[in-house]
Protein backbone atom coordinates (compact mmCIF):
# COMPACT_ATOMS: atom_id res chain seq x y z
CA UNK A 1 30.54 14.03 -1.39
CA UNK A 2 30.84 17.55 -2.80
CA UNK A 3 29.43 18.37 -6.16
CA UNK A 4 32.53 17.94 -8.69
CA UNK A 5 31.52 21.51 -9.86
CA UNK A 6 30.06 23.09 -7.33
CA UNK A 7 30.37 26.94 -8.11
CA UNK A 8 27.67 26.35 -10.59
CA UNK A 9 26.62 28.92 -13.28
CA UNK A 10 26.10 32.79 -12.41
CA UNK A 11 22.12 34.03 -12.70
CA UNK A 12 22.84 35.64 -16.00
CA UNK A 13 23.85 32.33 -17.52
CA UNK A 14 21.22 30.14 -15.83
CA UNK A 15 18.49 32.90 -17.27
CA UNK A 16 19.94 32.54 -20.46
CA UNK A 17 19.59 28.30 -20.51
CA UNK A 18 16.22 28.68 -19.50
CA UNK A 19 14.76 31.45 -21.94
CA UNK A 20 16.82 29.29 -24.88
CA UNK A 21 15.33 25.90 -23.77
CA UNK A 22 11.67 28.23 -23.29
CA UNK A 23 12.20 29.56 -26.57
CA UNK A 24 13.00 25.99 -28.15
CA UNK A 25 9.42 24.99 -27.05
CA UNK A 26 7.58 27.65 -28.39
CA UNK A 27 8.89 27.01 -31.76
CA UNK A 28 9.17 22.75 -32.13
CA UNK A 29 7.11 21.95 -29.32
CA UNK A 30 3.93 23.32 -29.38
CA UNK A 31 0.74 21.51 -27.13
CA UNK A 32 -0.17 20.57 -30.60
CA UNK A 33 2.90 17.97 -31.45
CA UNK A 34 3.36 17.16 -27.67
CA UNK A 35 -0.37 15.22 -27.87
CA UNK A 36 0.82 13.77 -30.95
CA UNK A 37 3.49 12.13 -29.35
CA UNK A 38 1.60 11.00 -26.48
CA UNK A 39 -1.18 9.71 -28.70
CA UNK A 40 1.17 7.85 -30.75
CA UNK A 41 3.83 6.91 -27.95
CA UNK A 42 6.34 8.30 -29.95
CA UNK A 43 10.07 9.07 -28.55
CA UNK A 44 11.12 12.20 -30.76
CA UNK A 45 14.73 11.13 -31.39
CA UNK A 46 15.49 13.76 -33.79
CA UNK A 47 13.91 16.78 -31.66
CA UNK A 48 15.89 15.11 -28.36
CA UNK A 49 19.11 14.93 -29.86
CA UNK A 50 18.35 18.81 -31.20
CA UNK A 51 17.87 19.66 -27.79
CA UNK A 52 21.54 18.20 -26.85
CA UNK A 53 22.88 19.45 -30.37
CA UNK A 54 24.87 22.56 -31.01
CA UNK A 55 21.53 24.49 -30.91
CA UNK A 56 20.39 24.49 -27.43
CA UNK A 57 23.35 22.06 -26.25
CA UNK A 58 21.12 21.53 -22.83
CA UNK A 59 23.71 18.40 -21.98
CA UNK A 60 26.35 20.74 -21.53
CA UNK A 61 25.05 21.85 -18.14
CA UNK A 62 26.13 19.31 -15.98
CA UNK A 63 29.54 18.70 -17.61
CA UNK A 64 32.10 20.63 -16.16
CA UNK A 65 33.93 23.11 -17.75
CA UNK A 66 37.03 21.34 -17.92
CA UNK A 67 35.50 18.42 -20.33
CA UNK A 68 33.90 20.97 -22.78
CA UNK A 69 30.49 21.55 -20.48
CA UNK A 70 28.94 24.02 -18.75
CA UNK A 71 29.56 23.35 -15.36
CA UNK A 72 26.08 23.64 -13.44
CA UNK A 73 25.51 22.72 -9.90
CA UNK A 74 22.69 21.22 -8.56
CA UNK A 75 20.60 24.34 -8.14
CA UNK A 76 20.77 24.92 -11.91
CA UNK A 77 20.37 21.23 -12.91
CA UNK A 78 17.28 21.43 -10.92
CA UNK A 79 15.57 25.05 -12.32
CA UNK A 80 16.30 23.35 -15.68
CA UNK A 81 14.52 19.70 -14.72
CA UNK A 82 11.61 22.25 -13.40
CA UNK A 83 11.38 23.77 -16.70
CA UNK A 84 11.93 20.69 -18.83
CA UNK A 85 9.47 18.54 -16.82
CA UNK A 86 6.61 21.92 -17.17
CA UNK A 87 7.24 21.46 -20.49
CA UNK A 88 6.31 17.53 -21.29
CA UNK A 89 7.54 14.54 -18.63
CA UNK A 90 8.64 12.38 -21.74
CA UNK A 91 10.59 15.10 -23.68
CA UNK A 92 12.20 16.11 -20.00
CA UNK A 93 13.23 11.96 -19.56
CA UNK A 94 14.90 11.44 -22.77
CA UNK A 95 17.08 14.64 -22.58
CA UNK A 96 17.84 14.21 -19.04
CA UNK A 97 18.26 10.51 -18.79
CA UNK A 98 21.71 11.63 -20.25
CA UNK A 99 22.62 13.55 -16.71
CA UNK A 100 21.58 10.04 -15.11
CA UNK A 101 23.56 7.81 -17.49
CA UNK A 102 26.85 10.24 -17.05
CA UNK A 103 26.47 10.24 -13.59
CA UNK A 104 28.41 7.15 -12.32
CA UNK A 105 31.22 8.59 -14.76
CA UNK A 106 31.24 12.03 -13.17
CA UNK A 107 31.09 10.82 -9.37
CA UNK A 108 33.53 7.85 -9.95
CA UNK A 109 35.16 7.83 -13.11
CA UNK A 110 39.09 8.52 -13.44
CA UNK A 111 40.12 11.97 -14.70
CA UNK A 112 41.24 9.69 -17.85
CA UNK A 113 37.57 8.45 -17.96
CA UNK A 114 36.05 11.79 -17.52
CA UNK A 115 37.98 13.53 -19.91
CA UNK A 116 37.39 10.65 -22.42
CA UNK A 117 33.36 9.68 -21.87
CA UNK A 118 32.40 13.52 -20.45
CA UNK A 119 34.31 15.23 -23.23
CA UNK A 120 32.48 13.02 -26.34
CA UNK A 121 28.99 13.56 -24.23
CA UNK A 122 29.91 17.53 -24.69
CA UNK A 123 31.14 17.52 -28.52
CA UNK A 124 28.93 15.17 -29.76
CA UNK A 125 25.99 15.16 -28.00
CA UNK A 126 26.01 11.90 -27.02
CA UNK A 127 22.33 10.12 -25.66
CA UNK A 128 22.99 8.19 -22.36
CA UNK A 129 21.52 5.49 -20.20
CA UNK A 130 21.58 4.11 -16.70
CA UNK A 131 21.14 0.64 -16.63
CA UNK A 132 20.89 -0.59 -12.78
CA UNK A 133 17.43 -2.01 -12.87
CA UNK A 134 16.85 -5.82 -13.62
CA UNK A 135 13.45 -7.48 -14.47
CA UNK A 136 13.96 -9.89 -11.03
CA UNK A 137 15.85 -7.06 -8.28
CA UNK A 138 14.02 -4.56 -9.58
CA UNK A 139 15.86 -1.26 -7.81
CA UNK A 140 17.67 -3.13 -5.45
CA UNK A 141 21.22 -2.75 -6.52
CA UNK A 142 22.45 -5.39 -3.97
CA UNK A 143 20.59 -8.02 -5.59
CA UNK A 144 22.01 -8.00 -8.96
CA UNK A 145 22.21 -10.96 -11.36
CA UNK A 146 24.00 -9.46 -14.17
CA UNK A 147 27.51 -10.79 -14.22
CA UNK A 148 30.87 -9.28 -15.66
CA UNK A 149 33.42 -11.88 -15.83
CA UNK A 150 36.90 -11.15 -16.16
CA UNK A 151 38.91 -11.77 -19.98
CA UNK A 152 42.43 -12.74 -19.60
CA UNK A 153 44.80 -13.10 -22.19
CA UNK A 154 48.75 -14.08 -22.04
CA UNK A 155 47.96 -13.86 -17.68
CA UNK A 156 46.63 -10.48 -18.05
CA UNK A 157 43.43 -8.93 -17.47
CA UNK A 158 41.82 -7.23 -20.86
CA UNK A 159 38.23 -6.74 -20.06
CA UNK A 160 35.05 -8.55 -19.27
CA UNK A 161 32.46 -10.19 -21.01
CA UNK A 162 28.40 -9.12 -19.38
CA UNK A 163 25.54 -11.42 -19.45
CA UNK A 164 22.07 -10.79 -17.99
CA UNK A 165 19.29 -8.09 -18.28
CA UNK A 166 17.95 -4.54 -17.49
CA UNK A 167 14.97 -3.06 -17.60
CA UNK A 168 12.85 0.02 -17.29
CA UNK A 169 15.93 1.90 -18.37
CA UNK A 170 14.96 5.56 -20.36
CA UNK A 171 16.69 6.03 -23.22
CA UNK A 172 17.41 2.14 -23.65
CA UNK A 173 16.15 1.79 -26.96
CA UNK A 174 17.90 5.08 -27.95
CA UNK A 175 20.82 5.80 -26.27
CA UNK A 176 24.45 6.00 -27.80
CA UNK A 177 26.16 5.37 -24.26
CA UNK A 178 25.71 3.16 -21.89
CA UNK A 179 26.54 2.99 -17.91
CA UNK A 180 25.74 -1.01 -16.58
CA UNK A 181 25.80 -2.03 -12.99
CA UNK A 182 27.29 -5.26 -12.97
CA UNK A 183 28.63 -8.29 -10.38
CA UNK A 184 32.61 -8.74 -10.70
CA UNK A 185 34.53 -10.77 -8.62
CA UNK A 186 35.49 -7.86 -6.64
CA UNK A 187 31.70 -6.85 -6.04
CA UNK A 188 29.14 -4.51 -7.99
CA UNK A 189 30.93 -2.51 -10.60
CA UNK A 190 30.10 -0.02 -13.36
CA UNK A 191 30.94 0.03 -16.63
CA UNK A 192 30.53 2.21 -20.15
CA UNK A 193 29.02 0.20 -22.88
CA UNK A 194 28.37 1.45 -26.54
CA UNK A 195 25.30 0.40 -28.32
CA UNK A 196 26.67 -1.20 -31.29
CA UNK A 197 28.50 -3.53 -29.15
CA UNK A 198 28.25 -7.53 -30.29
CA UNK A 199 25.79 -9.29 -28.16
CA UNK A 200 23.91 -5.62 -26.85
CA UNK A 201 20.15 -5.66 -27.89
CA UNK A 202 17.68 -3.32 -26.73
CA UNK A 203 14.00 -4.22 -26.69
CA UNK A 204 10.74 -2.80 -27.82
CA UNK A 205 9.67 0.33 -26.42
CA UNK A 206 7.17 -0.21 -23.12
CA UNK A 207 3.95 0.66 -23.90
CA UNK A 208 3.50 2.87 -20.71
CA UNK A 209 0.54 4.37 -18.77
CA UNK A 210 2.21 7.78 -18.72
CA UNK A 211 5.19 9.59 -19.90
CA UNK A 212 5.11 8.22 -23.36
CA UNK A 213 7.00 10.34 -25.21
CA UNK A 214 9.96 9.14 -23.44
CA UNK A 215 11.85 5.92 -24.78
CA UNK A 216 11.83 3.09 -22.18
CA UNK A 217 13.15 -0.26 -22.67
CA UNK A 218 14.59 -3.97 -22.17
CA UNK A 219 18.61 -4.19 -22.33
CA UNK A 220 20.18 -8.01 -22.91
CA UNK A 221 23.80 -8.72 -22.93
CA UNK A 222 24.64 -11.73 -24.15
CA UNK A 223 28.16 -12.40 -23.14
CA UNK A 224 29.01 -8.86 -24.13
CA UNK A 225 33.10 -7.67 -24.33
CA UNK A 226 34.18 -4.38 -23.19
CA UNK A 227 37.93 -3.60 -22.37
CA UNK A 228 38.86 -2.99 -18.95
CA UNK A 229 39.24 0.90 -19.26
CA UNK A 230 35.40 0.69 -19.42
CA UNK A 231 35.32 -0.23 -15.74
CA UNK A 232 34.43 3.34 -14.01
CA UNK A 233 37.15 3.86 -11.63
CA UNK A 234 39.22 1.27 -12.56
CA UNK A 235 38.61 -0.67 -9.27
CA UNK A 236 36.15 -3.33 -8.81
CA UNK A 237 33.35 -3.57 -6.41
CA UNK A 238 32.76 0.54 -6.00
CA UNK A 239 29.18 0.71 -7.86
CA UNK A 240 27.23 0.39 -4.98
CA UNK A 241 29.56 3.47 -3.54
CA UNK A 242 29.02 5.14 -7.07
CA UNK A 243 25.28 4.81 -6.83
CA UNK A 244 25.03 5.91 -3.03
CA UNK A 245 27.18 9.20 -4.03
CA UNK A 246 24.64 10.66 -6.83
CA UNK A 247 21.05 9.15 -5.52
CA UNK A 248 20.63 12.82 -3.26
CA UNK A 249 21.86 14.51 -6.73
CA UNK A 250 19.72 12.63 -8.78
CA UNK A 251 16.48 12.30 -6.59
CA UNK A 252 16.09 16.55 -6.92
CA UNK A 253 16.48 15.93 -10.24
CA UNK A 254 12.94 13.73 -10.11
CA UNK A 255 11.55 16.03 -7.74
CA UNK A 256 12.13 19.08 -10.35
CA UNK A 257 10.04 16.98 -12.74
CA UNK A 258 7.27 16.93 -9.94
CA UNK A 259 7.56 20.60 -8.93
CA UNK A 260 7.38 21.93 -12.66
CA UNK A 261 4.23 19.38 -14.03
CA UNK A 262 2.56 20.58 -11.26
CA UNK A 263 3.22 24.06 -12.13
CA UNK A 264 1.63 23.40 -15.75
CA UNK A 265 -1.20 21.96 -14.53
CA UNK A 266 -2.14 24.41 -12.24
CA UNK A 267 -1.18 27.26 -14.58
CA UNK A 268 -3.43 25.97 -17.14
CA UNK A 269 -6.33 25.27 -14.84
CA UNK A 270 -5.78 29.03 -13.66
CA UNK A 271 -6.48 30.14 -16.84
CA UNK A 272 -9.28 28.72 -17.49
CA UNK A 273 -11.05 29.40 -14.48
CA UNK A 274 -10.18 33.04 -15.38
CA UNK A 275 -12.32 32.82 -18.43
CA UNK A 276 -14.88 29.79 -17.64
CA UNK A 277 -18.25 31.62 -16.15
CA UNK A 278 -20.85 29.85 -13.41
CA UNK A 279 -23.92 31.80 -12.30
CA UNK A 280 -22.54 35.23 -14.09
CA UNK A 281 -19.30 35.23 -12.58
CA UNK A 282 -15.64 33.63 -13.26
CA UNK A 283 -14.80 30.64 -11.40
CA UNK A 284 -11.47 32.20 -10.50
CA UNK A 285 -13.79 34.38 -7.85
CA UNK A 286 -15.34 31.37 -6.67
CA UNK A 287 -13.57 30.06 -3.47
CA UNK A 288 -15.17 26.51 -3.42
CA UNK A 289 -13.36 26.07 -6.73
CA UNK A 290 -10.06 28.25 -5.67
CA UNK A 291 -9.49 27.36 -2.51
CA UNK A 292 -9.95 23.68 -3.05
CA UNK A 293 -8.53 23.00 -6.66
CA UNK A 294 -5.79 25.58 -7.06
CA UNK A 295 -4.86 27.41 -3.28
CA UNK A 296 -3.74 24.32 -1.32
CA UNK A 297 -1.97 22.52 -4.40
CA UNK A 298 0.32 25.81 -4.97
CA UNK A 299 1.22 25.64 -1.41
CA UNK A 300 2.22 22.07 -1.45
CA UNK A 301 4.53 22.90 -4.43
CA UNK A 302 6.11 26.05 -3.43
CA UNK A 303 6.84 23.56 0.08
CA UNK A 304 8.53 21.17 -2.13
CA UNK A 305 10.44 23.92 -3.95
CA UNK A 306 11.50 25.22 -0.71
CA UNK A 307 12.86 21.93 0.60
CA UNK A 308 14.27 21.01 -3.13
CA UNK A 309 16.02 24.05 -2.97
CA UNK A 310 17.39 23.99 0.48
CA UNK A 311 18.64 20.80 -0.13
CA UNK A 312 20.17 21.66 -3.11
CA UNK A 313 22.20 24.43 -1.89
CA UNK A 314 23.56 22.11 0.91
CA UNK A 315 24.72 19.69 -1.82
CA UNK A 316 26.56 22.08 -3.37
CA UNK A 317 28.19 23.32 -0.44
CA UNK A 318 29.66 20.19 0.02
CA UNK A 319 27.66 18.82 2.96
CA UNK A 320 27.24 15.13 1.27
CA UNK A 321 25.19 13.04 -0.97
CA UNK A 322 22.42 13.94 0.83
CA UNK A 323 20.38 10.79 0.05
CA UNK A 324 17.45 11.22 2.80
CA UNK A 325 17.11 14.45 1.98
CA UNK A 326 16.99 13.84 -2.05
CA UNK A 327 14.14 11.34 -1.08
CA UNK A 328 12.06 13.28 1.10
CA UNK A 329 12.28 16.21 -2.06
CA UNK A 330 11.46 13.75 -4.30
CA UNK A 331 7.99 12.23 -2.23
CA UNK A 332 7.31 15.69 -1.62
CA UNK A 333 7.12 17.40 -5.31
CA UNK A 334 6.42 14.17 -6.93
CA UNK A 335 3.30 14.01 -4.42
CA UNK A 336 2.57 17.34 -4.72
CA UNK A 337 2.53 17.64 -8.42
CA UNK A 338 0.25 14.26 -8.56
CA UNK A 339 -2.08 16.12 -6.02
CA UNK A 340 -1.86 19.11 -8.54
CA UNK A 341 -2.36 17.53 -11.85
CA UNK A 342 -5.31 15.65 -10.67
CA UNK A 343 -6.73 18.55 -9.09
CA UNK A 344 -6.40 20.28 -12.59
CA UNK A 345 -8.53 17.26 -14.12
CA UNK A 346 -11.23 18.22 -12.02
CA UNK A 347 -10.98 22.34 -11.90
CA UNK A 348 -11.63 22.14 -16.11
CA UNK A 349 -14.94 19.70 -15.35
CA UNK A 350 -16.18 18.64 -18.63
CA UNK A 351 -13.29 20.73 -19.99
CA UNK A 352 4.76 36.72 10.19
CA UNK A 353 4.99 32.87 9.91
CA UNK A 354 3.86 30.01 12.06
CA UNK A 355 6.17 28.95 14.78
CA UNK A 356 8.46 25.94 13.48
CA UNK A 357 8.59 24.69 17.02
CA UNK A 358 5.70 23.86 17.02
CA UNK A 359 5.38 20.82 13.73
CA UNK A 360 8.71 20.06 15.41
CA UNK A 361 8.27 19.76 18.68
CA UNK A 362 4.62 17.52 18.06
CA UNK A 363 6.87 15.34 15.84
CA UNK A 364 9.28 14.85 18.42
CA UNK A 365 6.97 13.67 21.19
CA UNK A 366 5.19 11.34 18.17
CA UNK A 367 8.16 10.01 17.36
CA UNK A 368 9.87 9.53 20.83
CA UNK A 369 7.03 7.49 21.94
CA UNK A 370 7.35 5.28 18.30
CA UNK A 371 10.57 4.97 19.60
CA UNK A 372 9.87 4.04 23.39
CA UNK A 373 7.51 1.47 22.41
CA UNK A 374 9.17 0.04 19.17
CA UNK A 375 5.94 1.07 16.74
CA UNK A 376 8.10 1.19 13.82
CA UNK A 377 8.47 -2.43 14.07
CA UNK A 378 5.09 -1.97 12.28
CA UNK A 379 6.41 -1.50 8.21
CA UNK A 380 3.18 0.53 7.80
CA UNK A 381 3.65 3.07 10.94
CA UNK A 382 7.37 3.04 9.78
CA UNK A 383 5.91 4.80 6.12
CA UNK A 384 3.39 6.57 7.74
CA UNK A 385 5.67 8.55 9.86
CA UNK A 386 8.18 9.23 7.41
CA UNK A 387 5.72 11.29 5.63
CA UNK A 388 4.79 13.35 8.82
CA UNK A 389 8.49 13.71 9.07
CA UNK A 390 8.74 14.77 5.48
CA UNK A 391 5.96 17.69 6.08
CA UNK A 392 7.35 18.36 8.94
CA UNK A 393 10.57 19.02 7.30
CA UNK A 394 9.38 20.62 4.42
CA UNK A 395 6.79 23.26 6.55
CA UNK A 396 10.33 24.19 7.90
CA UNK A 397 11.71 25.01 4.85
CA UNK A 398 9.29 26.98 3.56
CA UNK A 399 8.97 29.11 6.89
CA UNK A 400 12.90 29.68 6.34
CA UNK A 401 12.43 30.36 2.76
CA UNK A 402 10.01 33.18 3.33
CA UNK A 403 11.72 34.51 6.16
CA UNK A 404 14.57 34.85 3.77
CA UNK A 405 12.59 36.81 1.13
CA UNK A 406 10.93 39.21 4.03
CA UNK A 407 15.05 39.82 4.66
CA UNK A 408 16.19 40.17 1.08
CA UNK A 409 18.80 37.27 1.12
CA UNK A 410 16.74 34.66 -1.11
CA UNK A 411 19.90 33.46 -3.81
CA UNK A 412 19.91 34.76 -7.46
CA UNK A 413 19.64 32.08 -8.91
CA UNK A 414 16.03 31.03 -7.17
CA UNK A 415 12.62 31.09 -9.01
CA UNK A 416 11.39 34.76 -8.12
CA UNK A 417 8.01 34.23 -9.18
CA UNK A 418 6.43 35.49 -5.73
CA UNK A 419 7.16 37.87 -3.52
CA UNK A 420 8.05 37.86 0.58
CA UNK A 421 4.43 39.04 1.24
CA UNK A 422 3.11 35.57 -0.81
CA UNK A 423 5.45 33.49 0.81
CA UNK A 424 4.61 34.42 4.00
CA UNK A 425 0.94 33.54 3.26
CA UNK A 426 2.40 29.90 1.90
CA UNK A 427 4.30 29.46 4.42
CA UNK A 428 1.78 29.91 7.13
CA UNK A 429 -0.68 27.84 5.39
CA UNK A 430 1.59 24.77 4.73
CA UNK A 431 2.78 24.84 8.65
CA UNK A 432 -0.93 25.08 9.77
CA UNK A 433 -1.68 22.09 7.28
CA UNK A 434 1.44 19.90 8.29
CA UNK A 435 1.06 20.58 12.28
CA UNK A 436 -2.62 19.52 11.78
CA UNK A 437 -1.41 16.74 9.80
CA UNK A 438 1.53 15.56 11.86
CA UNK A 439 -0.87 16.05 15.23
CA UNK A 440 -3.89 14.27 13.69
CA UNK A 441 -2.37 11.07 12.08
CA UNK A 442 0.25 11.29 14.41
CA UNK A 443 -1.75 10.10 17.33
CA UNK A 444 -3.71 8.13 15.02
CA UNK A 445 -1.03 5.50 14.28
CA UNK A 446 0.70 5.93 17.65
CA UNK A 447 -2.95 5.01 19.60
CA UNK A 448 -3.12 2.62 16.23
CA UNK A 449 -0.15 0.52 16.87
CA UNK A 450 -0.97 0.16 20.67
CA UNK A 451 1.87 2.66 22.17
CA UNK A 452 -0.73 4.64 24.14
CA UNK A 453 -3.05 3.06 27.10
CA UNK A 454 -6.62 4.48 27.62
CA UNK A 455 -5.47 5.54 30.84
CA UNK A 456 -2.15 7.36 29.31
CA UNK A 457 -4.55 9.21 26.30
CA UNK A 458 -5.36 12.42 28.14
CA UNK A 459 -1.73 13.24 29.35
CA UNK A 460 -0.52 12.34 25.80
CA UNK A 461 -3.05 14.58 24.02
CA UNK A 462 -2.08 16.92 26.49
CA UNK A 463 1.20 16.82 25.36
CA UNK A 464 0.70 17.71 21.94
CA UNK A 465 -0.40 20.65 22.28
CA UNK A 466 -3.55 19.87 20.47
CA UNK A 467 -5.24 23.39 21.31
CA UNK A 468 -1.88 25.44 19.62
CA UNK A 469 -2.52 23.50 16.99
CA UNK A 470 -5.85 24.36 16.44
CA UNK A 471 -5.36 27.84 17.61
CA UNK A 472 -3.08 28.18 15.25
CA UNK A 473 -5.56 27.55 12.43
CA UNK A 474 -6.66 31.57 13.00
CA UNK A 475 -6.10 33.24 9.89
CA UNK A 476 -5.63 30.15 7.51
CA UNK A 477 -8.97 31.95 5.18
CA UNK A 478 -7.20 35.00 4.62
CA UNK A 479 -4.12 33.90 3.81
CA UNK A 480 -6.00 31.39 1.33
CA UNK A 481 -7.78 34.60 0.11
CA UNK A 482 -4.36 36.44 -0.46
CA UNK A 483 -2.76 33.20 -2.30
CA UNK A 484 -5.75 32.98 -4.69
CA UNK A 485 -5.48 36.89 -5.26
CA UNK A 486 -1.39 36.56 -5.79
CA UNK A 487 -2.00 33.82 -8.12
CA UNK A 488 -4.86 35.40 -10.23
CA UNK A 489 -2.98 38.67 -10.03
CA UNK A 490 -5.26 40.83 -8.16
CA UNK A 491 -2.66 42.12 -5.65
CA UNK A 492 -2.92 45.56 -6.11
């Protein structure tokens, strides 16, 4: 399904969004009251609803123009998430939990609906939720227990009344608006709740591990009445649809968060090392500390970034909900801004491109012999080699991403923070890293799950190409060398 407003912003206007939301955090959200909020688990309401207020009116990007908004695409709703999750992970939530909540309106909702629901989001910057999760299905929207059953009066239908339970829903202690997944007679459905509504109590805040300056929360509905206009779409039984339509949409969105905490970590651990001395010199000269904390972390996000982004343009060309594609993003820059963060932990202590055919074509004879002899049978092998797919996939995005700098045709709107001569050096380290990868634990879990025979091993290795692989490993140092140098500016 195409993005309902798919032209998306021009670069000008996309600049502008981010310098005003970069500008917002330099003045009310210094590193100073972000630990504060962490430390005290604090959702900052007032600052949040700033954020979506006249001011900076960040909730106007994904409404389209014709309902008051700005009309971004998924390219800018993901440079923003970047931003807003480099900025603080629990801030980013509670403002953008509102893109999640509106979603099921925006893919599904009547033009009555959307005009109605999208047009108070943009004039009074209205605080959404998405309540799908329940404490007993957990994600699984087919397994829902919360009910909606149908209010007649006088033989005619005039809304239904909702009893059950979410939870783990951001912004449910918070929100103004409310989308609920619910079971109808006619299947799944969603509908728009408001917050004041008789029998609608959210519970205490979660007292989370992480991302704690983001509101999270218990919803129970207690035989709750909402009019049947509040049914998105008017027709029962399309949530599941609804869901399916936005989850490649949304999933960028989580990757974003990934790709731009990352970012922050690394930044901040690259600064440091610039001015943090062992044995007379800066640590940012040091490869043991470079090229294992900071090189091979930037790569893996600038891979995610180039798969986000690819698969963000494709979504906005129309080519579908994209819902594998969102995922793989999503393990990819949520992985790879993990692997980044802690990497940061540790780097303070106290304080021409490789040939794709060659990740593809090892992945094909992998997973043709998974295939032959019914490996993914095996849950685990099944995982396993969807993340050698996944860097597989992403090692080709990358490659195409810097071949498209080295030509000049990389989109306006993309980050520009390095140049064709940098992404060639990512790219050729992140498809030397996945084709060792995909090789390695490849035949690993293939040998693992019993699909090859002692006597078949040789011909199999054979077949992989082992040696390219490793041959192909020539020149990973340098380009390691010129990554650290690009990213401590010492390109000359």
């Amino acid at each position: 399904m195409a993005d309902p407003h798919a032209l998306g912003l021009d670069t000008d206007t996309l600049d502008a969004v981010l310098d005003s939301i970069r500008e917002f955090r330099a003045q009310r959200l210094s590193d100073e009251v972000l630990l504060e909020l962490d430390r005290e688990d604090r959702f900052p309401l007032e600052l949040v609803r700033e954020m979506c207020g006249e001011g900076l009116g960040v909730h106007l990007l994904f409404i389209p123009e014709a309902y008051g908004g700005m009309g971004g695409n998924s390219f800018d709703v993901y440079r923003v998430c970047e931003l807003m999750g480099s900025i603080d992970l629990g801030v980013a939530t509670g403002v953008l939990a509102t893109f999640l909540g509106s979603d099921p309106i925006l893919f599904g909702g009547t033009p009555a609906q959307q005009e109605r629901w999208l047009g108070r989001i943009a004039e009074e910057g209205l605080l959404m939720a998405y309540g799908a999760t329940e404490p007993q299905a957990g994600s699984d929207l087919g397994a829902l227990r919360t009910v909606a059953s149908p209010v007649h009066e006088a033989g005619e239908l005039v809304g239904y009344r909702h009893t059950g339970a979410k939870q783990w829903i951001s912004n449910g202690g918070s929100a103004d608006l409310y989308t609920i997944l619910a079971l109808a007679p006619g299947g799944p459905s969603w509908f728009v709740m408001e917050r004041d509504v008789e029998g609608f109590t959210a519970g205490k805040a979660e007292d989370k591990h992480g991302i704690r300056a983001s509101n999270t929360a218990s919803l129970s509905l207690d035989e709750v009445f909402v009019a049947k206009d509040r049914l998105i779409g008017d027709v029962e039984g399309q949530g599941l649809v609804q869901a399916q339509n936005v989850f490649g949409y949304t999933r960028l969105m989580v990757a974003a968060f990934g790709l731009g905490a990352g970012w922050a970590a690394l930044e901040r651990a690259i600064a440091y090392s610039v001015e943090r001395k062992q044995g007379g010199a800066p640590l940012s000269e040091r490869q043991g500390y470079t090229h294992k904390l900071i090189v091979p972390h930037a790569v893996r996000l600038e891979a995610g970034r180039a798969y986000i982004e690819e698969t963000a343009r494709r979504i906005d060309a129309g080519e579908g909900a994209l819902n594998t594609e969102g995922a793989i993003a999503k393990y990819l820059s949520t992985e790879a801004g993990n692997g980044a963060a802690e990497a940061a932990i540790q780097a303070l202590g106290g304080y021409g491109y490789t040939r794709e055919y060659m990740v593809e074509k090892i992945k094909r004879e992998l997973m043709e012999r998974a295939r032959q002899r019914r490996l993914t049978r095996n849950q685990h092998v099944l995982f396993r080699f969807g993340e050698l797919a996944a860097s597989a996939e992403s090692a080709g995005a990358l490659s195409r991403r810097a071949a498209a700098a080295r030509r000049g045709d990389l989109p306006g709107k993309t980050d520009q923070r390095f140049g064709s001569d940098a992404l060639a050096a990512f790219g050729r380290a992140f498809a030397r890293e996945a084709a060792q990868k995909v090789a390695q634990e490849g035949l690993r879990w293939v040998s693992g799950a019993g699909g090859v025979s002692a006597e078949e091993m040789n011909s199999f290795e054979q077949s992989l190409k082992l040696g390219d692989v490793y041959r192909a490993q020539a020149g990973l140092l340098a380009d390691l060398d010129h990554i650290a140098d690009v990213l401590y500016d010492r390109v000359g």
